[in-house]
N, C-alpha and C. Protein backbone atom coordinates (compact mmCIF):
# COMPACT_ATOMS: atom_id res chain seq x y z
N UNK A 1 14.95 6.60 -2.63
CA UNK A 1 15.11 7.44 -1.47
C UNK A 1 16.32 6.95 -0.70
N UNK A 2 17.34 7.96 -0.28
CA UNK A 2 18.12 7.28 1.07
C UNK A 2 17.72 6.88 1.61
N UNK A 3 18.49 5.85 2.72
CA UNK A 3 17.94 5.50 3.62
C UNK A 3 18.59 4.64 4.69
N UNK A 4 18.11 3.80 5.54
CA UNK A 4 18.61 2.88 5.97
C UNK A 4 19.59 1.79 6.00
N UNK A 5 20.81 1.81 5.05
CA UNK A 5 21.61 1.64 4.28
C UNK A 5 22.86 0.62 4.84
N UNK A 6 23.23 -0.44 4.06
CA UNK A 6 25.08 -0.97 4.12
C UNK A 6 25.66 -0.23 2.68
N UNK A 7 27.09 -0.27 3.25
CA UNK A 7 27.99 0.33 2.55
C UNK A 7 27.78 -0.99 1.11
N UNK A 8 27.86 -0.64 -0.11
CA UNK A 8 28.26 -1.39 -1.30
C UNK A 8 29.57 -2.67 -1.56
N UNK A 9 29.64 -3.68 -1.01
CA UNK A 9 30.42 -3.99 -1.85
C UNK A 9 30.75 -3.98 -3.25
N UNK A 10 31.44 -4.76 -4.12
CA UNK A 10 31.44 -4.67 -5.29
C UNK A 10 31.20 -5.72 -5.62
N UNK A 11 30.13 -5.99 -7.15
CA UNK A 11 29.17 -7.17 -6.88
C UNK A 11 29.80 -7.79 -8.06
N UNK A 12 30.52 -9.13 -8.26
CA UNK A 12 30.82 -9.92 -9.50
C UNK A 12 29.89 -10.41 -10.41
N UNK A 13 30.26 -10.19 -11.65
CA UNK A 13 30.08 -10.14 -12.97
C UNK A 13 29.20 -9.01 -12.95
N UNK A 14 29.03 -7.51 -12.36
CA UNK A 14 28.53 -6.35 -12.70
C UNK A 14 28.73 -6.35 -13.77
N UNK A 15 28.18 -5.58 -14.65
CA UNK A 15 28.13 -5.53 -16.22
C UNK A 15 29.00 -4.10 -16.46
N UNK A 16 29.77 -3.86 -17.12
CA UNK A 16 30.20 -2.31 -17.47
C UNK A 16 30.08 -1.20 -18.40
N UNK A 17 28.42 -1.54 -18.56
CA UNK A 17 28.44 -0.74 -19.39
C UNK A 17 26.92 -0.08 -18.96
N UNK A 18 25.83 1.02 -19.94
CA UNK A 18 24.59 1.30 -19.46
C UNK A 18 23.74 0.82 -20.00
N UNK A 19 24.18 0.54 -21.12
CA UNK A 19 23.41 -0.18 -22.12
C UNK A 19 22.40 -1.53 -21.66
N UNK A 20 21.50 -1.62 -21.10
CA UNK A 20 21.26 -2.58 -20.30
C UNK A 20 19.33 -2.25 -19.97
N UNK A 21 18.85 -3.61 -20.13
CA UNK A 21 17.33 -3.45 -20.31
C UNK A 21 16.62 -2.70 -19.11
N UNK A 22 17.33 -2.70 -17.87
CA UNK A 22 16.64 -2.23 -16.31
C UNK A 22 17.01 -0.76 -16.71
N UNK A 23 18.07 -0.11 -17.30
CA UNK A 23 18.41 1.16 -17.41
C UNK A 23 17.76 1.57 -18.61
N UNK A 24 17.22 1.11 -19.54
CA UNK A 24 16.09 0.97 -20.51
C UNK A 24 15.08 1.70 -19.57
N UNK A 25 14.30 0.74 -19.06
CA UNK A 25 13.07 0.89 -18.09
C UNK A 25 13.20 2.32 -17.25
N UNK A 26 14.06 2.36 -16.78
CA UNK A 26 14.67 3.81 -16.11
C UNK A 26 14.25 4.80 -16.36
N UNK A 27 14.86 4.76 -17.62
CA UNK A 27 14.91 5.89 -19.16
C UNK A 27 13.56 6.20 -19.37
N UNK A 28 12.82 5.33 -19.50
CA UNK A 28 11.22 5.49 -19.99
C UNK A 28 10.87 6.01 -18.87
N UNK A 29 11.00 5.82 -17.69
CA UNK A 29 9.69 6.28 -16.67
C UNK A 29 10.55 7.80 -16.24
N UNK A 30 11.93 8.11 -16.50
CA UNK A 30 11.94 9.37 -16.66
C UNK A 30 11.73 10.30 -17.83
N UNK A 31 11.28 9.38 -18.96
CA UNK A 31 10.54 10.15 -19.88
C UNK A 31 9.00 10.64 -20.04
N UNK A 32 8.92 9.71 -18.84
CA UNK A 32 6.87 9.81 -18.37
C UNK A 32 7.09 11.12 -17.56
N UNK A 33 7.81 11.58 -16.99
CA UNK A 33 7.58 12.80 -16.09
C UNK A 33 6.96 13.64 -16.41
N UNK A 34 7.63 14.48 -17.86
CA UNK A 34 6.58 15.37 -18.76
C UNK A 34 5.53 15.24 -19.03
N UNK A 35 5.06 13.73 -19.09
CA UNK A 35 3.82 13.44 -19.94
C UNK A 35 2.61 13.89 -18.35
N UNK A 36 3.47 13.42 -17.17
CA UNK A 36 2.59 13.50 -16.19
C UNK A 36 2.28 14.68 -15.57
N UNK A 37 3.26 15.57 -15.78
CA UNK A 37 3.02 16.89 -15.62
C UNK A 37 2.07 17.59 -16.83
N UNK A 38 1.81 17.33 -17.94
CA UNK A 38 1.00 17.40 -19.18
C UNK A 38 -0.55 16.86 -18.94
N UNK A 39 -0.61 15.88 -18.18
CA UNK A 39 -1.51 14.87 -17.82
C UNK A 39 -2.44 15.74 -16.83
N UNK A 40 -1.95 16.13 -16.11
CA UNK A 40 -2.12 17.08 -14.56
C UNK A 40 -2.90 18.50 -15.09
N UNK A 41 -1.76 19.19 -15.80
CA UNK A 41 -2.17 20.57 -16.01
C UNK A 41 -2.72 20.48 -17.52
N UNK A 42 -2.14 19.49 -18.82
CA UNK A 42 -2.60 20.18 -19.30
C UNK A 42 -3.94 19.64 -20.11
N UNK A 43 -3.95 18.15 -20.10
CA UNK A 43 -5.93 18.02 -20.16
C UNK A 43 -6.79 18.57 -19.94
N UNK A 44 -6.94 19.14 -18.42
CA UNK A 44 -6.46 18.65 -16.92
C UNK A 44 -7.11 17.68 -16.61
N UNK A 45 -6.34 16.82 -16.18
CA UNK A 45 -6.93 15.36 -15.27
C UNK A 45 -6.02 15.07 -13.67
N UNK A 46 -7.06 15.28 -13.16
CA UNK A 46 -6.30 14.65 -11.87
C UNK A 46 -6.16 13.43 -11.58
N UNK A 47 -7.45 12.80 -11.84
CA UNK A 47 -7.91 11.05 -12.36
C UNK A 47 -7.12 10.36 -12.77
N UNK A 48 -7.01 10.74 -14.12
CA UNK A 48 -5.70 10.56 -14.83
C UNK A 48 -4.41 10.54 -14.40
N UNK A 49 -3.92 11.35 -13.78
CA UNK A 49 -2.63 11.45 -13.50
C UNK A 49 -2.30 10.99 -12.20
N UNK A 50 -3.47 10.53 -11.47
CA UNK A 50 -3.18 9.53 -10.06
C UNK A 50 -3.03 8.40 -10.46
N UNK A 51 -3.56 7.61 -11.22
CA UNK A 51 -3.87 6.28 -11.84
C UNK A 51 -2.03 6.32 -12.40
N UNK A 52 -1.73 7.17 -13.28
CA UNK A 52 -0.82 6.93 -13.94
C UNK A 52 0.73 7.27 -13.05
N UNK A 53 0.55 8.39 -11.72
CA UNK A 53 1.43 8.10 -10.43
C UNK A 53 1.16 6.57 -9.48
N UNK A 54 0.45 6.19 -9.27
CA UNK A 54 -0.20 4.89 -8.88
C UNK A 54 0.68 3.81 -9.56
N UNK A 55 0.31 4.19 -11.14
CA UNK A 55 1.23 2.76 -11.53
C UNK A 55 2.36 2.41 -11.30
N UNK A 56 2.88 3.77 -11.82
CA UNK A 56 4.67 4.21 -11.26
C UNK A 56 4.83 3.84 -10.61
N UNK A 57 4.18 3.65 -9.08
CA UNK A 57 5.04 3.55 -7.89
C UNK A 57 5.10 2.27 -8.13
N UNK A 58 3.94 1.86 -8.44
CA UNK A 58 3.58 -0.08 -8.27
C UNK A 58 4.80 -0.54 -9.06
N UNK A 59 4.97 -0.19 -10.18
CA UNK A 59 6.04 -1.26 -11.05
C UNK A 59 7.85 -0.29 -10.87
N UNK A 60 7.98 0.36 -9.35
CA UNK A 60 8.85 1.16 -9.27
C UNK A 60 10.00 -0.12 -9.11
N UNK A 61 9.56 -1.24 -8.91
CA UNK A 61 10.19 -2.48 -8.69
C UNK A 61 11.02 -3.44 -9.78
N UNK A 62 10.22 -2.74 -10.77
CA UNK A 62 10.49 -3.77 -11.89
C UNK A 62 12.02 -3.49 -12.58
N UNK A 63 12.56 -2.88 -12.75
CA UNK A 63 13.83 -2.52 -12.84
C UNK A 63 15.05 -2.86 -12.07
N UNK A 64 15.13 -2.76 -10.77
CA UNK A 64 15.64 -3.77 -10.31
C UNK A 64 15.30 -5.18 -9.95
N UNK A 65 14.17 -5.48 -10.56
CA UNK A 65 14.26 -6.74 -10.73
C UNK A 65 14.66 -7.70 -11.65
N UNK A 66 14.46 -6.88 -13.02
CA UNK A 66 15.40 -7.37 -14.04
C UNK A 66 16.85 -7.22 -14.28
N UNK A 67 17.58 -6.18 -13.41
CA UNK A 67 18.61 -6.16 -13.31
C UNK A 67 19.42 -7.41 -12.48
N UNK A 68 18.68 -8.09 -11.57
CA UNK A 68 19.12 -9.08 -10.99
C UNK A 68 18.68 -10.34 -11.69
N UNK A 69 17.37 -10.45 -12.11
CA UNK A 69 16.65 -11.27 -13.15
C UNK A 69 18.03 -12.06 -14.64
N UNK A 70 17.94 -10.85 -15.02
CA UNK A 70 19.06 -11.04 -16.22
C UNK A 70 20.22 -10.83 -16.05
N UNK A 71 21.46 -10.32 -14.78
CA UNK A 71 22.52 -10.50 -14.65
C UNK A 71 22.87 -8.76 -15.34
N UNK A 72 22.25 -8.19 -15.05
CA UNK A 72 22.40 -6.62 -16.06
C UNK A 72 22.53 -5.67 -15.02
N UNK A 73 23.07 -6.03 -13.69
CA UNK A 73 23.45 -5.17 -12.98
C UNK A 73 24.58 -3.94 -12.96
N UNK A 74 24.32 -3.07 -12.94
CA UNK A 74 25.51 -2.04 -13.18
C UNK A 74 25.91 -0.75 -12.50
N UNK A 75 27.01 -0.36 -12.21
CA UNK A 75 27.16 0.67 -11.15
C UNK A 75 26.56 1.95 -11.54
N UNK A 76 26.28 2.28 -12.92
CA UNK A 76 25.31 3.29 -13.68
C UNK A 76 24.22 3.18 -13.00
N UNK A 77 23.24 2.11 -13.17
CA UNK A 77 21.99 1.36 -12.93
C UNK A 77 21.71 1.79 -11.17
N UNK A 78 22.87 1.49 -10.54
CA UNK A 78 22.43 1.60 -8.97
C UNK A 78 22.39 3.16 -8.72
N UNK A 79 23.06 4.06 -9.73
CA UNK A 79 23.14 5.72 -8.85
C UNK A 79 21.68 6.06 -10.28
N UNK A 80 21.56 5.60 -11.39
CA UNK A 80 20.19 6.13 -12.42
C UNK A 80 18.95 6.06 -11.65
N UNK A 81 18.70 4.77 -11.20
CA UNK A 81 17.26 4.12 -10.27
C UNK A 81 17.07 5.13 -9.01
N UNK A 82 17.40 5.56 -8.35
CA UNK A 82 17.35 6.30 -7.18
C UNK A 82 17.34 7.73 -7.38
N UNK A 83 17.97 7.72 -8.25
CA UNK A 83 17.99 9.18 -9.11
C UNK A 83 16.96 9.85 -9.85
N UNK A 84 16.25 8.84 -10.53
CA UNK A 84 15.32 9.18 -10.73
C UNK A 84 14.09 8.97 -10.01
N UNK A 85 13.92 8.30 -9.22
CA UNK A 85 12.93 7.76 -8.30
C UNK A 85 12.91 9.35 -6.81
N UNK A 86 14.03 10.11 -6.93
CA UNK A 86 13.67 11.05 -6.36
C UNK A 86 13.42 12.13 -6.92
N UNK A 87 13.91 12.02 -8.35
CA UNK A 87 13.42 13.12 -9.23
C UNK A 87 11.43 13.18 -9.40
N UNK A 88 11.14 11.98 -9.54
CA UNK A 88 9.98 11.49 -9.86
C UNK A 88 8.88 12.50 -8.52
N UNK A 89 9.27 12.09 -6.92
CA UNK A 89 9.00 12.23 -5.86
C UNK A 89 8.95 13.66 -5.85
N UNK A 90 9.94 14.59 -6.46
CA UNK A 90 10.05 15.86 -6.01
C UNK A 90 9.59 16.68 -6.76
N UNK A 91 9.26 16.38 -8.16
CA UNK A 91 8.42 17.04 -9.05
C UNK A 91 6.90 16.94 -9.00
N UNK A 92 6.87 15.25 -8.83
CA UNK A 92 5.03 14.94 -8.21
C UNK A 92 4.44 15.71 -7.56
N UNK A 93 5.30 15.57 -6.35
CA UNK A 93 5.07 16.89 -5.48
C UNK A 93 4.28 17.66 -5.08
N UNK A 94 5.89 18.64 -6.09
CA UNK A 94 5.53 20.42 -6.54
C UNK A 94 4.33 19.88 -7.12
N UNK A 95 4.52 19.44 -8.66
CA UNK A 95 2.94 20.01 -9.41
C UNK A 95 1.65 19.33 -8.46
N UNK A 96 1.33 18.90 -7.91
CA UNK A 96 0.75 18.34 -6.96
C UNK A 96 -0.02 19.44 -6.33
N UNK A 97 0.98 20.05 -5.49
CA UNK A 97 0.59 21.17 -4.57
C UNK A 97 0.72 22.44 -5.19
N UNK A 98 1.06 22.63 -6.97
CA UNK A 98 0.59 23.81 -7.42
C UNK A 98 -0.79 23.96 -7.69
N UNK A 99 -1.22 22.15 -7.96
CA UNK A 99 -2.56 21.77 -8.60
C UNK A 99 -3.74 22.17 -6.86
N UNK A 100 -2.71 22.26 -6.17
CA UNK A 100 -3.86 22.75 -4.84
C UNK A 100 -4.57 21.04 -4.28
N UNK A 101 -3.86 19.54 -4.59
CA UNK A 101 -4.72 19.20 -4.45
C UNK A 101 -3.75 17.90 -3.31
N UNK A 102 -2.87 18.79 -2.26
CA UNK A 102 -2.27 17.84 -1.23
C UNK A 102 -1.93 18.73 -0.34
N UNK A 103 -2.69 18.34 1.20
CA UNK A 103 -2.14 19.32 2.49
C UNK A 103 -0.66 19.42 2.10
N UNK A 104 -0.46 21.08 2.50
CA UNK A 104 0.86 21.84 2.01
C UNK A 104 1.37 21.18 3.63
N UNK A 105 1.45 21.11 4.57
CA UNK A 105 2.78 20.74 5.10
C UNK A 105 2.77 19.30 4.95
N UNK A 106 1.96 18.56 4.62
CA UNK A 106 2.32 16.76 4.60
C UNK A 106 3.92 17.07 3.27
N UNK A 107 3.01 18.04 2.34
CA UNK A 107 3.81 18.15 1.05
C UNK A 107 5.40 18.87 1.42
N UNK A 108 5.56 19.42 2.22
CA UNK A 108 6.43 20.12 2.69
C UNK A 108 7.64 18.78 3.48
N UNK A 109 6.80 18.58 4.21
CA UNK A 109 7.62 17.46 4.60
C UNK A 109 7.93 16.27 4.23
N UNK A 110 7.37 15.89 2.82
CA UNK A 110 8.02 15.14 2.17
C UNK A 110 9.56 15.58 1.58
N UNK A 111 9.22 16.56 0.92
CA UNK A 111 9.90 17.35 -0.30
C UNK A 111 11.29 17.87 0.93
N UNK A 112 10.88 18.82 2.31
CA UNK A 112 12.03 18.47 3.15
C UNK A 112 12.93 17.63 3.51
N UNK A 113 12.24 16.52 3.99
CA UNK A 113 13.11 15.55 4.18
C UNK A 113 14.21 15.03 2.35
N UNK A 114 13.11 14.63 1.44
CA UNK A 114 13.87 14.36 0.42
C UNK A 114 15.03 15.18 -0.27
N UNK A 115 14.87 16.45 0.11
CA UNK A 115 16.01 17.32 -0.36
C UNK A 115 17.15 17.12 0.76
N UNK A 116 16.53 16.87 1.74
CA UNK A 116 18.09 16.75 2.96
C UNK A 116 18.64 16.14 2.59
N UNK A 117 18.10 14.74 1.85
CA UNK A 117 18.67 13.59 2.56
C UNK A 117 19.41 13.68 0.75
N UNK A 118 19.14 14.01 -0.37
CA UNK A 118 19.68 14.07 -1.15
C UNK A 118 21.13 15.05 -1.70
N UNK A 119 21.00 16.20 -0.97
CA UNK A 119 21.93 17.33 -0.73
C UNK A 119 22.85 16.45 0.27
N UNK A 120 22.48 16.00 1.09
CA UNK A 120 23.98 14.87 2.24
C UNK A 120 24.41 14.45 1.57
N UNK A 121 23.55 13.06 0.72
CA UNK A 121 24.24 12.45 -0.05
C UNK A 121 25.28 12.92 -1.01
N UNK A 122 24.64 14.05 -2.34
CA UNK A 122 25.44 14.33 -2.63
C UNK A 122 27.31 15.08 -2.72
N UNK A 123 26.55 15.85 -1.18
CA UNK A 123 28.03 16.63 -0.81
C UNK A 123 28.84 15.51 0.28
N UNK A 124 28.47 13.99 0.50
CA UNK A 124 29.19 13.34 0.74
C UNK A 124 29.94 12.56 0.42
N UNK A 125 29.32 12.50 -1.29
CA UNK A 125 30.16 11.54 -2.28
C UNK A 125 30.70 12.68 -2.72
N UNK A 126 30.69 13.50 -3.51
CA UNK A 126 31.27 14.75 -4.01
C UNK A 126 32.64 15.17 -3.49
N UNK A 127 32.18 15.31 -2.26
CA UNK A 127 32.96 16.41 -1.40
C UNK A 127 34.08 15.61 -0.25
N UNK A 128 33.41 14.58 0.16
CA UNK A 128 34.44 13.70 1.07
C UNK A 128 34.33 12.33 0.74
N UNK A 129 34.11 12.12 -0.65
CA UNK A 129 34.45 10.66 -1.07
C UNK A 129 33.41 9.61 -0.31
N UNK A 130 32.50 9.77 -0.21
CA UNK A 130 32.01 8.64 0.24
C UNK A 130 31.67 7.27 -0.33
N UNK A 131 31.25 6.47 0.21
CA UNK A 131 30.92 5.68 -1.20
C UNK A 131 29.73 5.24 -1.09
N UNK A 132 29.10 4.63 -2.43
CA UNK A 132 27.67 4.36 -2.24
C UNK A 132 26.95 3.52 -1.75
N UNK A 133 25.67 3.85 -0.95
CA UNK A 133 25.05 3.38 -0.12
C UNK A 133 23.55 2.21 -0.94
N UNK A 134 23.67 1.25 -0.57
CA UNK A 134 22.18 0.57 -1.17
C UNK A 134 20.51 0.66 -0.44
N UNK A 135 20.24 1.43 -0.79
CA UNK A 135 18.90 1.14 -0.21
C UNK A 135 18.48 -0.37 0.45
N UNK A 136 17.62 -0.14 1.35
CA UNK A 136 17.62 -1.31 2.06
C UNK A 136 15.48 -1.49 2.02
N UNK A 137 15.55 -2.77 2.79
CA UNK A 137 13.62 -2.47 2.20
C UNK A 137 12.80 -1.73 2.98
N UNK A 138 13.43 -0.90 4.18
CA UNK A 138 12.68 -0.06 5.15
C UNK A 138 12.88 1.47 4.25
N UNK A 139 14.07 1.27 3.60
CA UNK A 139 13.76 2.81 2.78
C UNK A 139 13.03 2.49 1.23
N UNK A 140 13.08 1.15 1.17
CA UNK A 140 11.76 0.84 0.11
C UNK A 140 10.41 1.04 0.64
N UNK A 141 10.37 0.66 1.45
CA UNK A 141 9.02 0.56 2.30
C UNK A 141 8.03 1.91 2.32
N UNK A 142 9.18 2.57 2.95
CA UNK A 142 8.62 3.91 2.91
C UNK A 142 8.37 5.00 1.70
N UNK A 143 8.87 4.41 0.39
CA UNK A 143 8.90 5.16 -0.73
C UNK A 143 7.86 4.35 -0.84
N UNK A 144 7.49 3.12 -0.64
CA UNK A 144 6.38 2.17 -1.22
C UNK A 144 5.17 3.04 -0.85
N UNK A 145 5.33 3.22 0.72
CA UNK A 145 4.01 4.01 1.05
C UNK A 145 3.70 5.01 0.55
N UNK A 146 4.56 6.33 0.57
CA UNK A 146 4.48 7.43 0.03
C UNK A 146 4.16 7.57 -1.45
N UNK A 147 4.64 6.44 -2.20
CA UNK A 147 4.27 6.64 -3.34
C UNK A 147 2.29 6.44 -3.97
N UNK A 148 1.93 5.81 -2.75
CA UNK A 148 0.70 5.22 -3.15
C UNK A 148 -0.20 6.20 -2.08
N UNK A 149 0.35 7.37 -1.07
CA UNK A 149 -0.41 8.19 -0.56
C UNK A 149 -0.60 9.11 -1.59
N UNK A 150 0.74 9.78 -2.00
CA UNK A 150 0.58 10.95 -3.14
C UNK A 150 -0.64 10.93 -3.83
N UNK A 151 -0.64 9.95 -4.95
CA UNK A 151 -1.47 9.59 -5.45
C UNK A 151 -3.34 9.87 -5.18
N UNK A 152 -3.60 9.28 -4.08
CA UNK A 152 -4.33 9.32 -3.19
C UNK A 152 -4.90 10.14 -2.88
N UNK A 153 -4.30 11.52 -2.24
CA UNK A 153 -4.34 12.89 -2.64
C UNK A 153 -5.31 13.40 -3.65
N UNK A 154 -4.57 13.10 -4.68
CA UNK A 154 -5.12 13.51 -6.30
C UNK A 154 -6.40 13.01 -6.70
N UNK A 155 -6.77 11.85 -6.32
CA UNK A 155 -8.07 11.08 -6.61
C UNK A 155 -9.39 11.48 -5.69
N UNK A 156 -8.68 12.01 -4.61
CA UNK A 156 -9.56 12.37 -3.57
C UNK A 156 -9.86 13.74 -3.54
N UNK A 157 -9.33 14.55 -4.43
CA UNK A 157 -9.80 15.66 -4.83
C UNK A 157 -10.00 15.78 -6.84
N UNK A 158 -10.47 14.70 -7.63
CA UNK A 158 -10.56 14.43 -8.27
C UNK A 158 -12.32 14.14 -8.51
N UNK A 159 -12.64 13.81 -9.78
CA UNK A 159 -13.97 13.30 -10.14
C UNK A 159 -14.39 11.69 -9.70
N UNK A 160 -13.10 11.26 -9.31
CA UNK A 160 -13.58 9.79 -9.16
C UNK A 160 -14.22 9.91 -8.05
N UNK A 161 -15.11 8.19 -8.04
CA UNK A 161 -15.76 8.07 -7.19
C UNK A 161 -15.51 8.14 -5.40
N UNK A 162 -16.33 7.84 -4.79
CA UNK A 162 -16.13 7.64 -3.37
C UNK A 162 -14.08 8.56 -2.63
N UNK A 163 -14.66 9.65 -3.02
CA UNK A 163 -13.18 10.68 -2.61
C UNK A 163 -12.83 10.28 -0.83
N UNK A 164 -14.33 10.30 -0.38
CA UNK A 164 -13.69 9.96 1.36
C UNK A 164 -12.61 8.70 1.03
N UNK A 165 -13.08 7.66 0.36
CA UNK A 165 -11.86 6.20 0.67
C UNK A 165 -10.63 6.60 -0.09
N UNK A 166 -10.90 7.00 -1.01
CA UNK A 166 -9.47 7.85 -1.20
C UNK A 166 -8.56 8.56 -0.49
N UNK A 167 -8.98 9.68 0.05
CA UNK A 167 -8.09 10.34 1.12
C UNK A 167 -8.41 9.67 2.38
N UNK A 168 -9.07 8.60 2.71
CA UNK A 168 -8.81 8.17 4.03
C UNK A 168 -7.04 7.07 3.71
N UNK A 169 -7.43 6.70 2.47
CA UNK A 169 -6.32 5.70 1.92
C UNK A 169 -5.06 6.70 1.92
N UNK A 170 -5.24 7.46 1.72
CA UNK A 170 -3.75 8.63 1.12
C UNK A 170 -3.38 8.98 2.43
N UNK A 171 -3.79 8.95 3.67
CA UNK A 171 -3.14 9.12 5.17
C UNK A 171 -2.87 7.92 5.74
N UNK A 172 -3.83 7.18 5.20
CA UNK A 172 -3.64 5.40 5.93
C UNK A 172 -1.72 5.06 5.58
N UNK A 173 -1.78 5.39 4.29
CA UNK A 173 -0.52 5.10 3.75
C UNK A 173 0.84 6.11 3.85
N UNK A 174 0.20 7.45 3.99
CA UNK A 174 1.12 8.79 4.23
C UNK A 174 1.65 8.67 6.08
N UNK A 175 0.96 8.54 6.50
CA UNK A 175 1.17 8.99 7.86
C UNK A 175 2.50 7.70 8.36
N UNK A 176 2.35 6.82 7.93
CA UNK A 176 3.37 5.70 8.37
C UNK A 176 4.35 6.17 7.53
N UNK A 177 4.36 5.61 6.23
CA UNK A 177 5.59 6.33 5.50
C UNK A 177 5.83 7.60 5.26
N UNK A 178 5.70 8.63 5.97
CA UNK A 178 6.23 9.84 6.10
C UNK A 178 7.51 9.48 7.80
N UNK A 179 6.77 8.92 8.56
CA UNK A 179 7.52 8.31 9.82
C UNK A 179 8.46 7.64 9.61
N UNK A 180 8.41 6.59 8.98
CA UNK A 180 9.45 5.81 8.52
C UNK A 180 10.18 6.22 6.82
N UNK A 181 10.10 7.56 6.84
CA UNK A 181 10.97 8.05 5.94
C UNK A 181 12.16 9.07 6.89
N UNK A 182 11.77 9.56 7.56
CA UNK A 182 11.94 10.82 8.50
C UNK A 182 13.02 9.27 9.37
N UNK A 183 12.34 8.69 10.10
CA UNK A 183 13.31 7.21 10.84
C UNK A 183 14.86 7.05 9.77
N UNK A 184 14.56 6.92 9.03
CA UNK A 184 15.35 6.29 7.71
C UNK A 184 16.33 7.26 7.86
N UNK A 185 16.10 8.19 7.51
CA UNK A 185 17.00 9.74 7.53
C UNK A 185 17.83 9.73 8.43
N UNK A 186 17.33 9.84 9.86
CA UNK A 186 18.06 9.75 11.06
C UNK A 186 19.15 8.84 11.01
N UNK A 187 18.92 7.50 10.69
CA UNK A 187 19.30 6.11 10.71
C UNK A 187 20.54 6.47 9.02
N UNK A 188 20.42 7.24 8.86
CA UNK A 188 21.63 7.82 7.37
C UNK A 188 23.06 8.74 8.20
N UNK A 189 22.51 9.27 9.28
CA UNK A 189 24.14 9.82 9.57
C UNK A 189 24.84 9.00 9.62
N UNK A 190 24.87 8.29 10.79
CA UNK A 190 26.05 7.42 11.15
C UNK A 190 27.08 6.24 9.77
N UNK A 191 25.86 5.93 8.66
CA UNK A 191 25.86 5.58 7.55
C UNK A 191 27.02 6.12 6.64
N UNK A 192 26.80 7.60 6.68
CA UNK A 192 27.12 8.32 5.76
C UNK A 192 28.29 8.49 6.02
N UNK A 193 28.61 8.39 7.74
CA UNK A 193 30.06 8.69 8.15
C UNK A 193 30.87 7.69 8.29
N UNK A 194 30.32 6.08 7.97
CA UNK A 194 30.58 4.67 8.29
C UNK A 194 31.04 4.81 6.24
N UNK A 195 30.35 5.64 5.31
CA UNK A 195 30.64 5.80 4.36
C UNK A 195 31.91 6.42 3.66
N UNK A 196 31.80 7.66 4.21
CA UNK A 196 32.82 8.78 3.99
C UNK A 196 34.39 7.64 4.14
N UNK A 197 34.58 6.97 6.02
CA UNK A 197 35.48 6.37 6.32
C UNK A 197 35.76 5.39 5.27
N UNK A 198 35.21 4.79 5.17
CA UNK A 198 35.14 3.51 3.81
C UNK A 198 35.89 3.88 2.80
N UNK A 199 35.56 5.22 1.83
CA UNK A 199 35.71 5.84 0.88
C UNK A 199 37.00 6.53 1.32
N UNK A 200 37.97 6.84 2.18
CA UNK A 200 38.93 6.99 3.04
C UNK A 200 39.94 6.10 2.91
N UNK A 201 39.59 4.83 3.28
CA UNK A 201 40.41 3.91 3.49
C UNK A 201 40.53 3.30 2.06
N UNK A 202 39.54 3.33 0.93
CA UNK A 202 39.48 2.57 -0.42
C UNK A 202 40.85 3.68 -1.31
C-alpha cells in the first residue's frame, strides 16, 4: 500500500537483475490469486479461503525479508512487492463483496482509498517523473490490519465456529486500519510532491 513514505535512495550492492528468491516468493503468491478466487466461488468455501487470505497477509513479510536476509535486493523487487500486495487487496475485495460476505461501504472504502492512492502514484511516476517512494511501517501497519480484518469478514459469515469472535475480530482490526490507511494517504501528498521535485532535479 502507499503510504507514509521517504524518497528512495539508491541502495549498494542492489542486485540487477529479477531473478532473485524474494521475487520468486512474489511470483507464487501472485499465482495464488486464482486459486483463491477458485477457493471462494468455486468449491465454495469461505472457511477455506479466509484461512488461506489469513495466511497471505501473515507471511506478506517474508519476501522482504529475504531480500534483505540474502542481499537479493532489487529495484524490480521494490515496485513487484507492492504491486502485487495491492493487486491481492483489490481483487480480495471485489470477490469478497460479490460473495455478499463484507459490509459494502467498509468494502468501498477500502478499495477507494486503494485505487486513489495507486492511480497518484502511478500518474506521478509516469507522468511527472517522480521517483519511488518506500513504504514505511505505519503503511505496513495498516495493510497488516486490514489484511487480517478482510479475512475476518469471511469466517464470520462462514461455517466456522463462534462467527460473533470473528466479526467482532474483523472490526477490532478494520476500524483502526482503515484510519490509519486513509491517515497514510493524506500524509502521501506532500510526499509525492517532495517526489515529483526529486525526480526533477535527478
Amino acid at each position: 500500500m502507499g503510504d507514509d513514505v521517504e524518497v528512495a535512495d539508491p541502495v549498494p550492492g542492489e542486485v540487477d537483475t529479477i531473478w532473485t528468491i524474494p521475487n520468486l516468493v512474489t511470483l507464487i503468491r501472485l499465482l495464488l490469486l486464482p486459486v483463491f478466487v477458485w477457493v471462494l466461488f468455486g468449491l465454495p468455501s469461505r472457511q477455506a479461503a479466509a484461512w488461506m487470505l489469513g495466511i497471505l497477509g501473515a507471511t506478506d513479510w517474508v519476501d522482504g525479508y529475504l531480500a534483505r536476509r540474502l542481499g537479493q535486493t532489487s529495484e524490480f523487487g521494490k515496485k513487484f512487492d507492492p504491486t502485487v500486495d495491492r493487486l491481492w487487496f483489490v481483487v480480495a475485495i471485489v470477490a469478497i463483496v460479490v460473495n455478499d460476505s463484507i459490509p459494502l461501504w467498509f468494502a468501498a472504502a477500502v478499495l477507494v482509498r486503494e485505487i486513489a492512492v495507486g492511480v497518484a502514484v502511478v500518474i506521478a511516476t509516469l507522468v511527472f517523473g517522480m521517483e519511488r517512494f518506500d513504504v514505511t511501517w505505519l503503511g505496513k501497519t495498516a495493510t497488516f490490519l486490514l489484511m487480517f480484518s478482510i479475512p475476518g469478514f469471511l469466517m464470520a459469515n462462514s461455517s466456522a465456529p463462534f462467527p460473533g469472535f470473528w466479526e467482532f475480530a474483523a472490526w477490532a482490526f478494520g476500524i483502526p486500519g482503515l484510519i490509519l490507511s486513509y491517515y497514510t494517504a493524506f500524509a502521501y501528498i506532500p510526499k509525492i510532491r517532495d517526489g515529483i521535485r526529486a525526480g526533477h532535479q535527478a
